[in-house]
C-alpha atoms as a PDB file:
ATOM      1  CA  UNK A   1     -11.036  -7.957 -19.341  1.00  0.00           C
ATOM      2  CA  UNK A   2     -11.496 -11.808 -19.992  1.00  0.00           C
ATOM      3  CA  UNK A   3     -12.835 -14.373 -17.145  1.00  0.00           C
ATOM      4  CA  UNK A   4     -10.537 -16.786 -15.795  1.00  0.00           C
ATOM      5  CA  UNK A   5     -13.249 -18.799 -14.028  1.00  0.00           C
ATOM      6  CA  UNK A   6     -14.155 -22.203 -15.047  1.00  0.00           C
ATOM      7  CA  UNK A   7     -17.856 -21.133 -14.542  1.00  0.00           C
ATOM      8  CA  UNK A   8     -17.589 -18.611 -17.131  1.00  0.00           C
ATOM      9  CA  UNK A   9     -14.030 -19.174 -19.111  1.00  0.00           C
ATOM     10  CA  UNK A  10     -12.850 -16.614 -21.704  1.00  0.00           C
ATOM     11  CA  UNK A  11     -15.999 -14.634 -21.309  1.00  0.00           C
ATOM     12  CA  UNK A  12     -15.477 -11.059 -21.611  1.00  0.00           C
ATOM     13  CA  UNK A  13     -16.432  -8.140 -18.784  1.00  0.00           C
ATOM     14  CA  UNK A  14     -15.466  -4.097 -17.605  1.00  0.00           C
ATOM     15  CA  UNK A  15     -14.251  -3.697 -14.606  1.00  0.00           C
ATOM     16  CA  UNK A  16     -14.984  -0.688 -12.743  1.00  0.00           C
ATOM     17  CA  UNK A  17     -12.929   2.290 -13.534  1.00  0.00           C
ATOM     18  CA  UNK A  18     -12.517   3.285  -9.295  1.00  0.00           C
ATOM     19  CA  UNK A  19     -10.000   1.865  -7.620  1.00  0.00           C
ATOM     20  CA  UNK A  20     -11.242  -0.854  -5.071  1.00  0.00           C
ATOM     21  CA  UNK A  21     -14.470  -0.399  -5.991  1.00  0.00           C
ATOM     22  CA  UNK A  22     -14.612  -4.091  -7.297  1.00  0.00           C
ATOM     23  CA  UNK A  23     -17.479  -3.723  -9.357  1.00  0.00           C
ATOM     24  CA  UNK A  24     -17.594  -5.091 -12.767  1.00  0.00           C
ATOM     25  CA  UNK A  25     -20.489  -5.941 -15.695  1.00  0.00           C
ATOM     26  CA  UNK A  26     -20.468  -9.008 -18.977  1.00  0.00           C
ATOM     27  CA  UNK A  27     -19.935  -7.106 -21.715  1.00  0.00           C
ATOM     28  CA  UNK A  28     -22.791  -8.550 -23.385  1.00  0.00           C
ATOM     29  CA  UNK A  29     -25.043  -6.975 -20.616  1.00  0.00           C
ATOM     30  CA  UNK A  30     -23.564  -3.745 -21.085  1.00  0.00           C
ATOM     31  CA  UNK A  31     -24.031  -4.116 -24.750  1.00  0.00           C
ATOM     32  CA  UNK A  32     -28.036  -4.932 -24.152  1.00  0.00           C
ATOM     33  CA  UNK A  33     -28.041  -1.912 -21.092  1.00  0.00           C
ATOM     34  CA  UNK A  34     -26.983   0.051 -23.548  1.00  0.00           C
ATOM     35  CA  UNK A  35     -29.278  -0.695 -26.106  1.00  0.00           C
ATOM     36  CA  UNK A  36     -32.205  -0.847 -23.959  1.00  0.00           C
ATOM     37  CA  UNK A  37     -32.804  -4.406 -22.287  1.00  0.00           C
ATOM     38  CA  UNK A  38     -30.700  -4.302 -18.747  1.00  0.00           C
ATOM     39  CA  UNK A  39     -28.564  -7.220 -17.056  1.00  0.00           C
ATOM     40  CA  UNK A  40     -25.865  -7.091 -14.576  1.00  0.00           C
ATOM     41  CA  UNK A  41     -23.798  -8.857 -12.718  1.00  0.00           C
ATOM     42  CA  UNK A  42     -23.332  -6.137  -9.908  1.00  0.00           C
ATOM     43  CA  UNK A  43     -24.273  -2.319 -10.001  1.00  0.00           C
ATOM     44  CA  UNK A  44     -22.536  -0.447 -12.327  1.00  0.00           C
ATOM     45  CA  UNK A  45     -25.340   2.317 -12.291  1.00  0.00           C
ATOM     46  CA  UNK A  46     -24.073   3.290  -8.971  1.00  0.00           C
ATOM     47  CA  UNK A  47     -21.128   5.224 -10.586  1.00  0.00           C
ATOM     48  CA  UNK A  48     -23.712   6.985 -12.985  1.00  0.00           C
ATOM     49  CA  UNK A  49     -24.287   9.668  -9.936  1.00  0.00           C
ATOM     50  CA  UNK A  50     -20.823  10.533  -8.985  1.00  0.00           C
ATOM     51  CA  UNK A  51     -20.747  12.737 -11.808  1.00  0.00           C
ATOM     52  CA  UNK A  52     -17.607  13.775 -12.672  1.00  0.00           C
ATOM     53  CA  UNK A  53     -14.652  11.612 -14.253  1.00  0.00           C
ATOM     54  CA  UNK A  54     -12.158  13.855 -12.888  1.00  0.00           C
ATOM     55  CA  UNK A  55     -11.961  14.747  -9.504  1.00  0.00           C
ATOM     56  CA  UNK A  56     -15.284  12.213  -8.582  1.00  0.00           C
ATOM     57  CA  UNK A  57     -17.321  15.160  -6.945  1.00  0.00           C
ATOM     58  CA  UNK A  58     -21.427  14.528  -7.773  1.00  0.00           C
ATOM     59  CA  UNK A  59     -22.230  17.978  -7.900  1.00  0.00           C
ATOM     60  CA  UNK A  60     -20.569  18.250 -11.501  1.00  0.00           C
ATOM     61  CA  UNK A  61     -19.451  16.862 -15.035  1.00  0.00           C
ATOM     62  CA  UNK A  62     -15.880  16.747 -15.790  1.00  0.00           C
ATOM     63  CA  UNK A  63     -16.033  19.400 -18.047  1.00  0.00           C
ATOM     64  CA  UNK A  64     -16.963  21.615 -15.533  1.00  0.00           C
ATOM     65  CA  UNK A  65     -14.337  20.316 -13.162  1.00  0.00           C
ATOM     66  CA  UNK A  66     -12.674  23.177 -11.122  1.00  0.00           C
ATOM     67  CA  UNK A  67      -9.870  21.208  -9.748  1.00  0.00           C
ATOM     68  CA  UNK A  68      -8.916  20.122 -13.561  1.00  0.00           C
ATOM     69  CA  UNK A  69      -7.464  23.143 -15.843  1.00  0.00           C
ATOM     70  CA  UNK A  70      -7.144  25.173 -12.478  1.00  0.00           C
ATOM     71  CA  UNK A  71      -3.778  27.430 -12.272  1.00  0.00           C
ATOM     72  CA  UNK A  72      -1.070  26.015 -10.380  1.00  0.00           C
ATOM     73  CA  UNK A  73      -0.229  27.047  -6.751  1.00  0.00           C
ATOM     74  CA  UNK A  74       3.103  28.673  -7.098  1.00  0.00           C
ATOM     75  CA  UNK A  75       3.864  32.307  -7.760  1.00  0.00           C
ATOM     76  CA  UNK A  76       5.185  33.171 -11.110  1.00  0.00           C
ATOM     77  CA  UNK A  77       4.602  30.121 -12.794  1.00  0.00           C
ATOM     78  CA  UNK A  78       1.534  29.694 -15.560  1.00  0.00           C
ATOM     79  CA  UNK A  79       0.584  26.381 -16.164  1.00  0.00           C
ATOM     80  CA  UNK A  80      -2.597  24.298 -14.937  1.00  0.00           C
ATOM     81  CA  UNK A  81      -3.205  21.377 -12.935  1.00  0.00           C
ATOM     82  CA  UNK A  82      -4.301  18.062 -13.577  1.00  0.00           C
ATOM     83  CA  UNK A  83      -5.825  15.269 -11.967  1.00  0.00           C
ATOM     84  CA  UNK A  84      -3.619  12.370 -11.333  1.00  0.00           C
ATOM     85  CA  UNK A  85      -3.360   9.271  -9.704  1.00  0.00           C
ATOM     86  CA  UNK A  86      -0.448   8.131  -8.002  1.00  0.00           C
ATOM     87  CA  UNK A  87       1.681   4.820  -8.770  1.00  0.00           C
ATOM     88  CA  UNK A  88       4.070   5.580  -5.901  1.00  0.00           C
ATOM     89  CA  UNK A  89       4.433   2.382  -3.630  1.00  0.00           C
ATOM     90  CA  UNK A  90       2.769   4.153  -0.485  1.00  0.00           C
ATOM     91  CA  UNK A  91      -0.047   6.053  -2.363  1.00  0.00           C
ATOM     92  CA  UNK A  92      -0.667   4.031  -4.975  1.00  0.00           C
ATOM     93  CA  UNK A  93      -4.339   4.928  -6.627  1.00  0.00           C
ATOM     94  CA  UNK A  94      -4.427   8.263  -4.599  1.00  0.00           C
ATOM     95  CA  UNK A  95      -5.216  11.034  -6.584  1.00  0.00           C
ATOM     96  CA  UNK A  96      -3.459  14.229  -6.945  1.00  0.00           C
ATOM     97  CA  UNK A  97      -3.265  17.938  -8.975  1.00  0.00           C
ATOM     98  CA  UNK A  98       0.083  18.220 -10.795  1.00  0.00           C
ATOM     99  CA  UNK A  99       1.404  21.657 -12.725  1.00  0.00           C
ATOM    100  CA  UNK A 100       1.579  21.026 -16.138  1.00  0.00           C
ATOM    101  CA  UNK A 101       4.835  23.174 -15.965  1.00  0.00           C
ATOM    102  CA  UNK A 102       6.539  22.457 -12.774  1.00  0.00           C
ATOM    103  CA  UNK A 103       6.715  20.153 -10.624  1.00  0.00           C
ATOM    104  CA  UNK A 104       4.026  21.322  -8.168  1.00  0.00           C
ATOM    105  CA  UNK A 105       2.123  18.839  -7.029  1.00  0.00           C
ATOM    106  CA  UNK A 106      -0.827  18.085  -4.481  1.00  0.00           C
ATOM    107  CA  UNK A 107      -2.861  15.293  -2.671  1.00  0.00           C
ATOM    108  CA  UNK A 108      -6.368  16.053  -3.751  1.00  0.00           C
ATOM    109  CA  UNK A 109      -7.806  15.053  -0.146  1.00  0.00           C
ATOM    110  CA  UNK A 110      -5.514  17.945   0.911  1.00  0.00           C
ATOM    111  CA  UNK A 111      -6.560  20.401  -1.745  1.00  0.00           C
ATOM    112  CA  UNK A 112     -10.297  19.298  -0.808  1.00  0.00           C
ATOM    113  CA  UNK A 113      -9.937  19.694   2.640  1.00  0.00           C
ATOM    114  CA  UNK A 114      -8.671  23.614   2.196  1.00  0.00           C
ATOM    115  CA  UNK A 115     -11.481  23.992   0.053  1.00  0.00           C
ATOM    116  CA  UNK A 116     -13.816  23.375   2.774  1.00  0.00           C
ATOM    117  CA  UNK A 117     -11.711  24.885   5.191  1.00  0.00           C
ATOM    118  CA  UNK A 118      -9.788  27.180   3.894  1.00  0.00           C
ATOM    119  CA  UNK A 119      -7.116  29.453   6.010  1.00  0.00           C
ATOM    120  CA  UNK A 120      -8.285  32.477   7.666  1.00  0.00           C
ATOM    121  CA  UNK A 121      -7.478  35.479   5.683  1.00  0.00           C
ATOM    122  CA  UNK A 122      -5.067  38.230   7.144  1.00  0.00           C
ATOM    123  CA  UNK A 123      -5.633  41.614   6.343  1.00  0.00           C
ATOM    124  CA  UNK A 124      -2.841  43.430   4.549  1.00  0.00           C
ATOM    125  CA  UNK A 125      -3.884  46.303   6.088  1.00  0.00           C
ATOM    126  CA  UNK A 126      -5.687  47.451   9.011  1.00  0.00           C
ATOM    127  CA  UNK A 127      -7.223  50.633  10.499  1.00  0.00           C
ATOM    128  CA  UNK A 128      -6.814  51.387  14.447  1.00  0.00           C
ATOM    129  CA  UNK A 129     -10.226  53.956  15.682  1.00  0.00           C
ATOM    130  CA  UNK A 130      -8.706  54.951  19.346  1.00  0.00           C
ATOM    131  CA  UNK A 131     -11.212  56.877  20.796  1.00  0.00           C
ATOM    132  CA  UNK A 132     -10.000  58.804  24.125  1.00  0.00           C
ATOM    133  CA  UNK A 133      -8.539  62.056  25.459  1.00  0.00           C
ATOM    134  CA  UNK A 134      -5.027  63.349  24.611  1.00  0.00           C
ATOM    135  CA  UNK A 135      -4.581  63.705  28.457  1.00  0.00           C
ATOM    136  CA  UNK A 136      -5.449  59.665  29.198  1.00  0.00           C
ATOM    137  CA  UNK A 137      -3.164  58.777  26.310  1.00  0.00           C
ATOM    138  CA  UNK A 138       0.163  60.871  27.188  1.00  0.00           C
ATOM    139  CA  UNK A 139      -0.563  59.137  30.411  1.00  0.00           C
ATOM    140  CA  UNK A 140      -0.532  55.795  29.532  1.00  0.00           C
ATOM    141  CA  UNK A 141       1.877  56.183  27.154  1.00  0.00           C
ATOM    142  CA  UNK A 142       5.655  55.466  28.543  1.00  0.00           C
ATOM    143  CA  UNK A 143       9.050  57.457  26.967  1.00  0.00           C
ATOM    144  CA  UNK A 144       8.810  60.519  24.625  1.00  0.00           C
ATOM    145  CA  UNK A 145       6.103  61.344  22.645  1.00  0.00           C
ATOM    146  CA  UNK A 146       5.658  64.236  20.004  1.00  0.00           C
ATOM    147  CA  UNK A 147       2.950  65.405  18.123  1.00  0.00           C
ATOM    148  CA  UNK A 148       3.001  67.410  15.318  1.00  0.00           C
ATOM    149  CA  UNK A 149       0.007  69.339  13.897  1.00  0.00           C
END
């Protein structure tokens, strides 16, 4: 980007790549960071730690991302989902996984939040022990009964 300020006109600067973060660096300082002697005009090096480009999780690169590449959500279809960010009016800068294929898509708070929490699994199928006499149970139990050996 280029300064508009009368302070500092037509000078040039990077703005920070997370949205309202605000941050931003000269690009001569990054150019002298880079090549060993540091200035800045904020703190750029705080984004160094979040890690990965992606998702922004810190406990990963972005080629290690599992939200990016990860197979989409509905049955029968095979393509993976990428991170996003949204331009619609009322989310605009919110990030989401779309399909590659379809048109799945999903807020990645939401998708993060059932990662932490997910659903409680229910089990497809399940074994009954009833321990008692045949006597107690024909007595409890109410209309016809039949065994068979």
């Amino acid at each position: 980007m280029i300064s508009g300020t009368n302070k500092k006109p037509n000078r040039m600067f990077l703005k920070c790549q997370f949205v309202g973060c605000g941050s931003f660096q000269r690009l001569d300082d990054a150019i002298k960071e880079s090549h060993g002697a540091v200035g800045s005009s904020s703190s750029p090096k705080q984004h160094r730690s979040l890690g990965c480009f992606g998702c922004g999780e810190n406990d990963h690169w972005r080629n290690k991302c599992p939200w990016v590449g990860s197979p989409c959500r509905e049955d029968g279809c095979s393509g993976t989902r990428e991170m996003k960010v949204s331009k619609w009016d009322s989310h605009q800068g919110s990030k989401y996984l779309g399909c590659t294929k379809c048109n799945d898509k999903q807020w990645f708070s939401e998708a993060k939040k059932l990662k932490e929490n997910p659903p409680p699994t229910i089990p497809t199928v399940a074994q009954i022990v009833i321990q008692t006499t045949l006597e107690d149970l024909c007595s409890k139990l109410k209309g016809d009964l039949s065994l068979e050996k």
